[in-house]
N, C-alpha and C. Protein backbone atom coordinates (compact mmCIF):
# COMPACT_ATOMS: atom_id res chain seq x y z
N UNK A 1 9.73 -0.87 -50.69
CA UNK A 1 10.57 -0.96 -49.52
C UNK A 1 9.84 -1.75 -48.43
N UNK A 2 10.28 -2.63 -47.87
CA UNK A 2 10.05 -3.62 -47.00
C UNK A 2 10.25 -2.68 -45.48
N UNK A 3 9.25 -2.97 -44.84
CA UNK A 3 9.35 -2.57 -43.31
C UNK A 3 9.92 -3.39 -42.38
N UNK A 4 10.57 -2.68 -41.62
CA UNK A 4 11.68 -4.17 -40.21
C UNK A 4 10.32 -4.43 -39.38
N UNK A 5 10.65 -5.49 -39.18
CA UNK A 5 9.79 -6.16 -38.17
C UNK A 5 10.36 -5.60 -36.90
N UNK A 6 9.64 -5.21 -36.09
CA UNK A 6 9.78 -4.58 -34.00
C UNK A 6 10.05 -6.28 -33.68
N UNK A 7 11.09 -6.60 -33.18
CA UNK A 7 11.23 -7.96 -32.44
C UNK A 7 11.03 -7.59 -31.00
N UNK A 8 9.85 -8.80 -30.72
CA UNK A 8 9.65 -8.51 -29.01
C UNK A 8 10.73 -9.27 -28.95
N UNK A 9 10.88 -8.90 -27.08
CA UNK A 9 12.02 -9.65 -26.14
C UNK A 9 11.32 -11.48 -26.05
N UNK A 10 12.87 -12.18 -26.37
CA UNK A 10 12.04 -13.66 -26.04
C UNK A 10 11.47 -13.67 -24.87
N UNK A 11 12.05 -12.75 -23.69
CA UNK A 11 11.78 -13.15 -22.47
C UNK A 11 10.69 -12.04 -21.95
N UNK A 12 9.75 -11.62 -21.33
CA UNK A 12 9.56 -10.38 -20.63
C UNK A 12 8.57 -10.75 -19.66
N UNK A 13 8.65 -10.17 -18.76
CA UNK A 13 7.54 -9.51 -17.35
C UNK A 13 6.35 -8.98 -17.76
N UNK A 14 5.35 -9.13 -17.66
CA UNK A 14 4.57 -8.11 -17.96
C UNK A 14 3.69 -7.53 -15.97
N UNK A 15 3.60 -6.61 -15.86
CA UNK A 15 3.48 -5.97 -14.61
C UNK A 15 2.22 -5.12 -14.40
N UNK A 16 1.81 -6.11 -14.78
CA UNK A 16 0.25 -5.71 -14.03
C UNK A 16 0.20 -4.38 -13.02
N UNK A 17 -0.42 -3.34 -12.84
CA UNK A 17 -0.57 -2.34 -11.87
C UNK A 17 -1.65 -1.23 -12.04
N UNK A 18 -1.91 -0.50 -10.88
CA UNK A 18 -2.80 0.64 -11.16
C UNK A 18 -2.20 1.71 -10.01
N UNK A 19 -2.57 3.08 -10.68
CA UNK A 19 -1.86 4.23 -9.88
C UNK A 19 -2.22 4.21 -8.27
N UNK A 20 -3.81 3.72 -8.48
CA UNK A 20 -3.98 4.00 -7.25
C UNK A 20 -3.80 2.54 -6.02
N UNK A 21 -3.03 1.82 -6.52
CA UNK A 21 -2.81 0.38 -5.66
C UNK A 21 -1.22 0.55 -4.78
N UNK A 22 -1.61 0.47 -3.57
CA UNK A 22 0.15 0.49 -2.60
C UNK A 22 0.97 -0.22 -2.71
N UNK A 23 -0.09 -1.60 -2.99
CA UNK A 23 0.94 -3.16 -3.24
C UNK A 23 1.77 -2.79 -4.09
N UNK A 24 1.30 -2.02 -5.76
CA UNK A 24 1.77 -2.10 -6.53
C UNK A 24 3.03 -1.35 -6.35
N UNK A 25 2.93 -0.11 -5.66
CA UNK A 25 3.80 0.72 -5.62
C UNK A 25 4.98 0.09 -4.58
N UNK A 26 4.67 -0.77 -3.83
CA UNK A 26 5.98 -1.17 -2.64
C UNK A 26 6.74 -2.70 -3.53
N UNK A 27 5.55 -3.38 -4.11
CA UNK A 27 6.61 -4.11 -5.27
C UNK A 27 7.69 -3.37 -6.47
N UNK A 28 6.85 -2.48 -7.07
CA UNK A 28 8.18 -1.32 -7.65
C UNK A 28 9.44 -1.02 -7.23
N UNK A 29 9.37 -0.98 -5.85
CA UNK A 29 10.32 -0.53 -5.03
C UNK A 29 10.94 -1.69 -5.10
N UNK A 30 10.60 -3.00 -4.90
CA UNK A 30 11.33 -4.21 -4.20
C UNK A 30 12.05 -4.38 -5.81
N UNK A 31 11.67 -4.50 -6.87
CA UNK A 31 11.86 -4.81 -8.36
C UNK A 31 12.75 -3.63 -9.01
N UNK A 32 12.78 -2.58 -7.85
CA UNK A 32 14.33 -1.23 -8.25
C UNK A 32 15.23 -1.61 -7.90
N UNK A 33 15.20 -2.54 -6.26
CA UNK A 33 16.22 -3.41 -5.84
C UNK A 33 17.34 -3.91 -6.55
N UNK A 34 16.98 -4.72 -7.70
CA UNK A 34 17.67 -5.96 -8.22
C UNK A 34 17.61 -6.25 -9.87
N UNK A 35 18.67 -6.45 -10.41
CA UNK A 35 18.76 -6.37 -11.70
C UNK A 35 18.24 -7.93 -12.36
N UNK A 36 16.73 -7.65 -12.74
CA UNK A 36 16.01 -8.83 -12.83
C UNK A 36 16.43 -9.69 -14.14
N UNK A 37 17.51 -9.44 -14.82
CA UNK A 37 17.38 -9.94 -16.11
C UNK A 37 16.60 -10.27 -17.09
N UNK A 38 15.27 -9.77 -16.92
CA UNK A 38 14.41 -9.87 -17.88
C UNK A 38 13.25 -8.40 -18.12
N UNK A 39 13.28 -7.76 -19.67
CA UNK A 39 12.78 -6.95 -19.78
C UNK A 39 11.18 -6.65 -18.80
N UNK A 40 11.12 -5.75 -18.16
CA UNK A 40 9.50 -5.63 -17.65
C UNK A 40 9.15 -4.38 -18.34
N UNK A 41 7.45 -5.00 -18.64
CA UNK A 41 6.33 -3.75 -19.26
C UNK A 41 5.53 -3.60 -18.51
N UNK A 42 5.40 -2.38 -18.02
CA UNK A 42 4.69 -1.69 -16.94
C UNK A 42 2.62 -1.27 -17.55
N UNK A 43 2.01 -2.68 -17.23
CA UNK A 43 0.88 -2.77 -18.03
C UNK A 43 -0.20 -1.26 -16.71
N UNK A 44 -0.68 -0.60 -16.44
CA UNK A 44 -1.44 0.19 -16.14
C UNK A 44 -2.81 -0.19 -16.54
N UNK A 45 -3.93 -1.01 -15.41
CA UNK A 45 -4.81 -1.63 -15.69
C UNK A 45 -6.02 -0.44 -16.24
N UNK A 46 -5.92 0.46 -15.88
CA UNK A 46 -6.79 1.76 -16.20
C UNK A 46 -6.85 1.76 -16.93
N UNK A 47 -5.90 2.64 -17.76
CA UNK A 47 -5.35 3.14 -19.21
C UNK A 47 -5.17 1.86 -20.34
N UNK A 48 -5.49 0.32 -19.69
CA UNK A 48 -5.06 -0.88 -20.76
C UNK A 48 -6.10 -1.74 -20.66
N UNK A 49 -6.97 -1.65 -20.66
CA UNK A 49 -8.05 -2.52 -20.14
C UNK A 49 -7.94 -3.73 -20.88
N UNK A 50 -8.01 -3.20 -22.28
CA UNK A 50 -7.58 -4.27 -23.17
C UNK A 50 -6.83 -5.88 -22.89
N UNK A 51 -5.48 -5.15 -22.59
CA UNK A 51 -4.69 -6.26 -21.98
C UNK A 51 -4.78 -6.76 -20.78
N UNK A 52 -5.42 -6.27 -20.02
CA UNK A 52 -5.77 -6.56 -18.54
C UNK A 52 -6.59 -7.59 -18.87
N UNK A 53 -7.66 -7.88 -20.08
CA UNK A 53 -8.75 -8.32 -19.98
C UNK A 53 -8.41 -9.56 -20.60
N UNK A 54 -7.20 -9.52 -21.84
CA UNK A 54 -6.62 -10.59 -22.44
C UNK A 54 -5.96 -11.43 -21.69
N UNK A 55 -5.42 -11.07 -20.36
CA UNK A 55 -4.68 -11.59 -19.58
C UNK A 55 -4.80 -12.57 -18.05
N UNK A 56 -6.51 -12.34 -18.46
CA UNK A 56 -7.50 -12.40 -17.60
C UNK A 56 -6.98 -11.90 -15.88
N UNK A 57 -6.52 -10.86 -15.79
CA UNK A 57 -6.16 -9.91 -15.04
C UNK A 57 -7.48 -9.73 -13.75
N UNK A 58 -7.11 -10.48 -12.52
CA UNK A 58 -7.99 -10.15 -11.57
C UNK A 58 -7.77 -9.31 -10.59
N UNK A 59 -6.55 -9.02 -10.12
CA UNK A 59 -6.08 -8.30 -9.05
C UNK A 59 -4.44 -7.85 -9.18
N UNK A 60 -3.89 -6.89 -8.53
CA UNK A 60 -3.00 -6.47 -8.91
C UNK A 60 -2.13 -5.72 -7.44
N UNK A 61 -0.81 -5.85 -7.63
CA UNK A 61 -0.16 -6.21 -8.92
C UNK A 61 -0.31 -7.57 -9.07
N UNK A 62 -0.23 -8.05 -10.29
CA UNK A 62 0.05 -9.38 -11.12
C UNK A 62 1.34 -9.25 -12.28
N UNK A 63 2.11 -10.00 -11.87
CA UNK A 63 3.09 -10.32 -12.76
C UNK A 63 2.69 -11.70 -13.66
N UNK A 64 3.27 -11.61 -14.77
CA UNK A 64 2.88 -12.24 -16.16
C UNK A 64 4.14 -12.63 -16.84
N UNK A 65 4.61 -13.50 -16.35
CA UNK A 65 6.44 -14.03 -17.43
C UNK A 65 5.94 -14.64 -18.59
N UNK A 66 6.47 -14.17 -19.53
CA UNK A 66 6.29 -14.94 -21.19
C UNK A 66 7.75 -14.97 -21.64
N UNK A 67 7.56 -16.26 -22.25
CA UNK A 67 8.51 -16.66 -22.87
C UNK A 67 8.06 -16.96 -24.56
N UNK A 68 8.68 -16.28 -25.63
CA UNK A 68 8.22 -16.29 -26.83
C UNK A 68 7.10 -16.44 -26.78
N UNK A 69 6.12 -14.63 -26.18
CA UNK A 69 5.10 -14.69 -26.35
C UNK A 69 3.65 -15.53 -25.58
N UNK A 70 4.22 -16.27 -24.52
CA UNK A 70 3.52 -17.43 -24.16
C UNK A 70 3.88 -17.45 -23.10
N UNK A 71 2.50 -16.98 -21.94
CA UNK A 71 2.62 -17.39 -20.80
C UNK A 71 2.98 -18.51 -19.86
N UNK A 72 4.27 -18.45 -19.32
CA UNK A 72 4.71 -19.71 -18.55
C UNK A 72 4.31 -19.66 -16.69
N UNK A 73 4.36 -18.31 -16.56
CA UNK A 73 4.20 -17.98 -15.51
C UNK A 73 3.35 -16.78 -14.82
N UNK A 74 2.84 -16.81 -13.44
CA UNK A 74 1.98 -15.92 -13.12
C UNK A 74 2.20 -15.65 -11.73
N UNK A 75 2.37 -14.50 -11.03
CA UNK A 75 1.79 -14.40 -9.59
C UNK A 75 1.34 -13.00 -9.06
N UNK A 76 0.55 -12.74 -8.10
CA UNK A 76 -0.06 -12.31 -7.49
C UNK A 76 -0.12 -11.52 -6.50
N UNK A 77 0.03 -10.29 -6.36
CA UNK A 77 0.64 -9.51 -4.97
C UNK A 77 1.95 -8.65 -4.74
N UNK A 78 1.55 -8.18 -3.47
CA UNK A 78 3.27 -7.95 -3.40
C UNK A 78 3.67 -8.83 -2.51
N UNK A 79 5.95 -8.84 -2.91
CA UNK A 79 6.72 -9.83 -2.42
C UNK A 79 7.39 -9.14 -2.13
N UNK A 80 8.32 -10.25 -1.41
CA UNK A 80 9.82 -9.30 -0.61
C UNK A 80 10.39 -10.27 -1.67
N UNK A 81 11.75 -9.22 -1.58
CA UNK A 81 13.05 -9.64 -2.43
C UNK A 81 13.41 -10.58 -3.26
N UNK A 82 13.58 -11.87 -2.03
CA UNK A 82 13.95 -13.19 -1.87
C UNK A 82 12.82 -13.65 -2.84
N UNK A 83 11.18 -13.35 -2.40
CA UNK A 83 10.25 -14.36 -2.83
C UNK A 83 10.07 -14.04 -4.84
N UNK A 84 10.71 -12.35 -4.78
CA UNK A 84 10.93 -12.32 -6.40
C UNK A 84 11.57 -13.24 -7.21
N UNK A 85 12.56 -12.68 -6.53
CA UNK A 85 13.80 -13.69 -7.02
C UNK A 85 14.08 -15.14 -7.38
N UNK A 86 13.45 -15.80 -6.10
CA UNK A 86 12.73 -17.54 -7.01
C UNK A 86 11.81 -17.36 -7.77
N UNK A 87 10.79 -16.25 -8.01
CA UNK A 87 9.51 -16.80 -8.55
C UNK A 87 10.26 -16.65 -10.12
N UNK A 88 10.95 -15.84 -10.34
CA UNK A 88 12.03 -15.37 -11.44
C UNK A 88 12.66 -16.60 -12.21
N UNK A 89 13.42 -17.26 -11.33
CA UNK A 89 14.50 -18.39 -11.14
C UNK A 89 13.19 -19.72 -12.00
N UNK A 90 12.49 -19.75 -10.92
CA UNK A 90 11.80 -20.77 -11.79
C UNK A 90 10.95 -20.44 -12.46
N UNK A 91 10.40 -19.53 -12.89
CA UNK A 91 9.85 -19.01 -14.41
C UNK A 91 11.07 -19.61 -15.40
N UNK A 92 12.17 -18.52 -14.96
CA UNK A 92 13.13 -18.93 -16.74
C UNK A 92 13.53 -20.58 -16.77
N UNK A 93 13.01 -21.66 -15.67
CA UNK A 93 13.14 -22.90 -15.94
C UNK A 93 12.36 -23.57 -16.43
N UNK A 94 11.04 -22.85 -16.70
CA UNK A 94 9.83 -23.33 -17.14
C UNK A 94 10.15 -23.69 -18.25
């Protein structure tokens, strides 16, 4: 018997964060706002070091857009609304 392959999302966020960061927690808030159209994975730099380290992960939050697997996009901090929302817009044009 053959096993199914788990298909990742073509598209996803990856979301850099740690429990104890505010930025991280007031971007959460701004990203409950608005229905981003693209899956986000809530990476926890503590508990993931791993990927933090693959990602070369310096500060946080950091957002990480991949498209089939492959980083197109990156940024840094927290944003208001608006500044999500383009960084979004032109990721999926990448």
């Amino acid at each position: 018997m053959q096993e199914a392959a788990i298909a990742e999302p073509k598209e996803q966020i990856l979301k850099f964060e740690a429990e104890w960061c505010n930025p991280c927690k007031m971007l959460s808030k701004v990203m409950q706002e608005v229905d981003l159209g693209v899956p986000v994975q809530k990476v926890d730099i503590d508990a993931d070091a791993s990927l933090a380290i693959k990602y070369s992960i310096r500060s946080v939050p950091t957002l990480v857009y991949l498209k089939d697997q492959v980083e197109v996009s990156r940024v840094s901090g927290a944003m208001q609304l608006k500044d999500l929302q383009t960084w979004i817009r032109l990721a999926k044009q990448t």
